[in-house]
Protein backbone atom coordinates (compact mmCIF):
# COMPACT_ATOMS: atom_id res chain seq x y z
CA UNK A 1 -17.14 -15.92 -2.48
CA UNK A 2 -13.95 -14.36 -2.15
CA UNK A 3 -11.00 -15.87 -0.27
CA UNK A 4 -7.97 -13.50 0.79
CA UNK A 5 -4.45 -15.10 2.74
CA UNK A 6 -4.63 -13.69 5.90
CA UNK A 7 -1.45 -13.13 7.88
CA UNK A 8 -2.74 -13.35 12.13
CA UNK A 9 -2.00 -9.41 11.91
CA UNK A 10 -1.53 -7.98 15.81
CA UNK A 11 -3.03 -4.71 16.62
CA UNK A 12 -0.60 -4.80 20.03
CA UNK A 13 -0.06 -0.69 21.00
CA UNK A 14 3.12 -0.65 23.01
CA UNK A 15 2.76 2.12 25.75
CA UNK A 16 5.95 4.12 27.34
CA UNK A 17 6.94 4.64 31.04
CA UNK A 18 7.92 7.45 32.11
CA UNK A 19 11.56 8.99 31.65
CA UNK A 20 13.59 11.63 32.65
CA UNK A 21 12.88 15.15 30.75
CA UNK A 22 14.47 15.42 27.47
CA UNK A 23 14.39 11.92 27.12
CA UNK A 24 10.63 11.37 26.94
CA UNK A 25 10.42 12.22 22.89
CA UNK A 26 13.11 9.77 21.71
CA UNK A 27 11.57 7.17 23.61
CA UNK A 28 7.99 7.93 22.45
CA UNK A 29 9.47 7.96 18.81
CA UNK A 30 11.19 4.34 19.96
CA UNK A 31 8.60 2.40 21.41
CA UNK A 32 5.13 3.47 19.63
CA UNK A 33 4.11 1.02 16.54
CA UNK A 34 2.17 3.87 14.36
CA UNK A 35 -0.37 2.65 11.52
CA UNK A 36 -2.02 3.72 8.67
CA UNK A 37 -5.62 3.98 9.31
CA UNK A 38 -7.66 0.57 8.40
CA UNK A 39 -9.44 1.72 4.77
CA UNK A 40 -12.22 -0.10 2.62
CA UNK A 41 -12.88 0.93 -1.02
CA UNK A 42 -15.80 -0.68 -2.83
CA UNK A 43 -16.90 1.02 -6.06
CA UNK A 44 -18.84 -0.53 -9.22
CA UNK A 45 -17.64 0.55 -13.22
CA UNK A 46 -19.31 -0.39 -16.10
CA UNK A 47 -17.61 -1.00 -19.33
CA UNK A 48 -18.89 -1.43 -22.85
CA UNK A 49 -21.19 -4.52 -21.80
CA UNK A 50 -19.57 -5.81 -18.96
CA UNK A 51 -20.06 -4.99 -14.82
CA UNK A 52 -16.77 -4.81 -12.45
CA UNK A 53 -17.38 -4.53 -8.66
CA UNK A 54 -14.27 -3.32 -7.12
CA UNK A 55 -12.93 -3.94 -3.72
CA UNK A 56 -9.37 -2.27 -1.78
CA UNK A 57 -8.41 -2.80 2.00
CA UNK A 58 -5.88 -1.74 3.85
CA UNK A 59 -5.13 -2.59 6.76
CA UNK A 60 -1.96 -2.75 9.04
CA UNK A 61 0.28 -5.39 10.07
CA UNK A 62 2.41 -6.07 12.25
CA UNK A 63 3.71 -9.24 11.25
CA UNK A 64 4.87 -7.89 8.12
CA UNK A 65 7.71 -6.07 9.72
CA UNK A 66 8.45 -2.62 11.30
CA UNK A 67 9.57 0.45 9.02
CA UNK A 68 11.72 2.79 11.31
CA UNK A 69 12.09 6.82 9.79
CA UNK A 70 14.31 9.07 9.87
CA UNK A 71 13.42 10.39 12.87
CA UNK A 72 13.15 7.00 14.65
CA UNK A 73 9.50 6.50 14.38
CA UNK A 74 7.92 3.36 13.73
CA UNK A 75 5.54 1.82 11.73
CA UNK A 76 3.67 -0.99 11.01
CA UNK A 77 3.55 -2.56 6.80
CA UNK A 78 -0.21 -2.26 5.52
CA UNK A 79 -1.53 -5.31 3.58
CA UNK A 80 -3.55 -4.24 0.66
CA UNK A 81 -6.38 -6.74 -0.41
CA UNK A 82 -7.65 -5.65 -4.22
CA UNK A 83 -11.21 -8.10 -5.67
CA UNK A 84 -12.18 -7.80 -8.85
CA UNK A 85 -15.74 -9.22 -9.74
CA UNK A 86 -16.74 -9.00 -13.55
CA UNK A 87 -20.82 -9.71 -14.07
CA UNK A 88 -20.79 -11.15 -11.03
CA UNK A 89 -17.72 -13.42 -10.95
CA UNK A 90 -14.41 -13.30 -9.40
CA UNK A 91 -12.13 -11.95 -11.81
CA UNK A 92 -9.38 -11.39 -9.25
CA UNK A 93 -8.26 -11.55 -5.71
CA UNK A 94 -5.05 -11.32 -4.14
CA UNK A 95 -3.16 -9.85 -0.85
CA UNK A 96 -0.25 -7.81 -1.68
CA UNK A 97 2.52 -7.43 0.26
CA UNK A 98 6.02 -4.85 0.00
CA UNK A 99 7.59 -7.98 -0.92
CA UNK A 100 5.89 -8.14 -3.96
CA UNK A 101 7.79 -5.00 -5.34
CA UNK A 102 10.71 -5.70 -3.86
CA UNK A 103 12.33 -6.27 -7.66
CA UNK A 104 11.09 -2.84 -8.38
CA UNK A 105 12.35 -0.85 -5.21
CA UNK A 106 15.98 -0.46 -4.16
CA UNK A 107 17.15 -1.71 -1.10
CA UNK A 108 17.47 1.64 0.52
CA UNK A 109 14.24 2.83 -0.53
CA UNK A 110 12.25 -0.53 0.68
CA UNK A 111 14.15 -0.72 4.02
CA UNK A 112 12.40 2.34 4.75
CA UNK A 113 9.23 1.76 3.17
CA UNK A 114 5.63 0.73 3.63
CA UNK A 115 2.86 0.02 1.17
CA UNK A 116 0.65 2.71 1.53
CA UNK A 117 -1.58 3.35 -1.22
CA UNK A 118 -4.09 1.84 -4.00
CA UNK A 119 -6.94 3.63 -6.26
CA UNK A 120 -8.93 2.53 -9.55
CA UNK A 121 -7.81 4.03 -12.47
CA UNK A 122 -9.81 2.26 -15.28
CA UNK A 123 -11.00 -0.31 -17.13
CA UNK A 124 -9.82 -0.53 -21.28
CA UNK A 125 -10.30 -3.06 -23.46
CA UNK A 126 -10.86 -5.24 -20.63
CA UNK A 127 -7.55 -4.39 -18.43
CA UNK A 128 -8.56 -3.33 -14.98
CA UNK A 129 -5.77 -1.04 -14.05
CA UNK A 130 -5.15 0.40 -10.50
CA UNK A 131 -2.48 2.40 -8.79
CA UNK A 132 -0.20 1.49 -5.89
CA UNK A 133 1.95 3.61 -3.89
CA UNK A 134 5.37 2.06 -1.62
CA UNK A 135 6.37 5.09 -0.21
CA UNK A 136 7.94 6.42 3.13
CA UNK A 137 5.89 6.73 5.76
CA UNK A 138 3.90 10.71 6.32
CA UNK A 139 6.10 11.80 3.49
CA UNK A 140 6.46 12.87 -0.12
CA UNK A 141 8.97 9.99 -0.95
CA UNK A 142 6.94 7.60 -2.84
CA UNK A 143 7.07 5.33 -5.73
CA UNK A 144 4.25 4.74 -7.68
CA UNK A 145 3.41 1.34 -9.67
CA UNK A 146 0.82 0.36 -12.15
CA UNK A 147 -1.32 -2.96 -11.17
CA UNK A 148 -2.28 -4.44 -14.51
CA UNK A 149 -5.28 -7.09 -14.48
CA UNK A 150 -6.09 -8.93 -17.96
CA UNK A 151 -9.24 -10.20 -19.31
CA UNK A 152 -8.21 -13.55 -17.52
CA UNK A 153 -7.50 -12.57 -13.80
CA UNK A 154 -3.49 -12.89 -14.97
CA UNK A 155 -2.16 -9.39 -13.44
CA UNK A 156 0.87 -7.97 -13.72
CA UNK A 157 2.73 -4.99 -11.34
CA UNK A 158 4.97 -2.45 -13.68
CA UNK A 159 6.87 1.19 -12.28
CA UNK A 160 3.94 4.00 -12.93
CA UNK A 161 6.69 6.41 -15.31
CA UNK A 162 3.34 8.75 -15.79
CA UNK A 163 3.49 9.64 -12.59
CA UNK A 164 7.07 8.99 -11.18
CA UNK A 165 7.81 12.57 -12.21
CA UNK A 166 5.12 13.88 -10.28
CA UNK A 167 5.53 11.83 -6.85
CA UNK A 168 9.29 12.33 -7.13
CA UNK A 169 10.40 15.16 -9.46
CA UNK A 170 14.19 15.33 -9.99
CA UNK A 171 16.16 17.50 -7.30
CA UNK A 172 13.06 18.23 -5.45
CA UNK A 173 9.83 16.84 -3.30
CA UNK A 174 8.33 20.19 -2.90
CA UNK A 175 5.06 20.65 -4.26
CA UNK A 176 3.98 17.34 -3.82
């Protein structure tokens, strides 16, 4: 049975009044909470001998603090809950947070941040290896980390330098 923290997450829309012309966009961008859609991954790899059943929500949060763009748009922080089940048994299970990259991020870049993003990549020599995105919110800007799980459910989150070229190529987004 798996077990995940839960955080009392509030799905709360704020609505806006109405204001005088010209006015009516900044306000919308102001007082709307936007969200990544809610997503559920569950896929199932086999390895030499062994079974994994994979499982990766993500859902937003409000709790988790409010990212504010550019253009003075808001949105909520996504939790991102990754299982792991090998033959049959819990091999991992943890809720991730931005604030577990935080040592990986600069401050600028996290203020302005959400977690957005996970995928499998693969399973080697019994390291389950997926990919996780903190990026900017409906934009190119993105950094992309490595989520390293061992033989033994020990895991370990390290900068993704294959792709940081790709998701944020030196002097330029475009392309992306």
């Amino acid at each position: 049975m798996l077990s995940f923290v839960l955080c009392g997450c509030n799905q709360k829309t704020q609505t806006t009044g109405s204001t005088p012309e010209g006015v009516e966009a900044k306000a919308e961008a102001e007082n709307i909470l936007h969200r990544l859609p809610t997503l559920h991954v569950e896929d199932t790899v086999k390895s030499g001998s062994n079974v994994y059943a994979l499982m990766i929500n993500r859902e937003a949060c409000d709790s988790l603090g409010i990212v504010t763009d550019e253009m003075g748009y808001r949105f909520a922080d996504n939790l991102l809950k990754i299982s792991v089940k090998k033959n049959g048994a819990v091999l991992f299970a943890r809720t991730f947070k931005k604030t577990d990259f935080l040592h990986l991020l600069d401050a600028e870049f996290a203020k302005h941040s959400i977690l957005d993003g996970c995928r499998f990549l693969q399973v080697h020599e019994g390291m389950v290896t997926f990919s996780l995105a903190v990026s900017y919110p409906d934009s190119d800007m993105s950094r992309p980390f490595k989520l390293n799980i061992g033989p033994d459910g020990s895991y370990m989150i390290v900068k993704n330098d294959d792709l940081e070229e790709e998701y944020n190529p030196e002097g330029s987004n475009d392309g992306v």
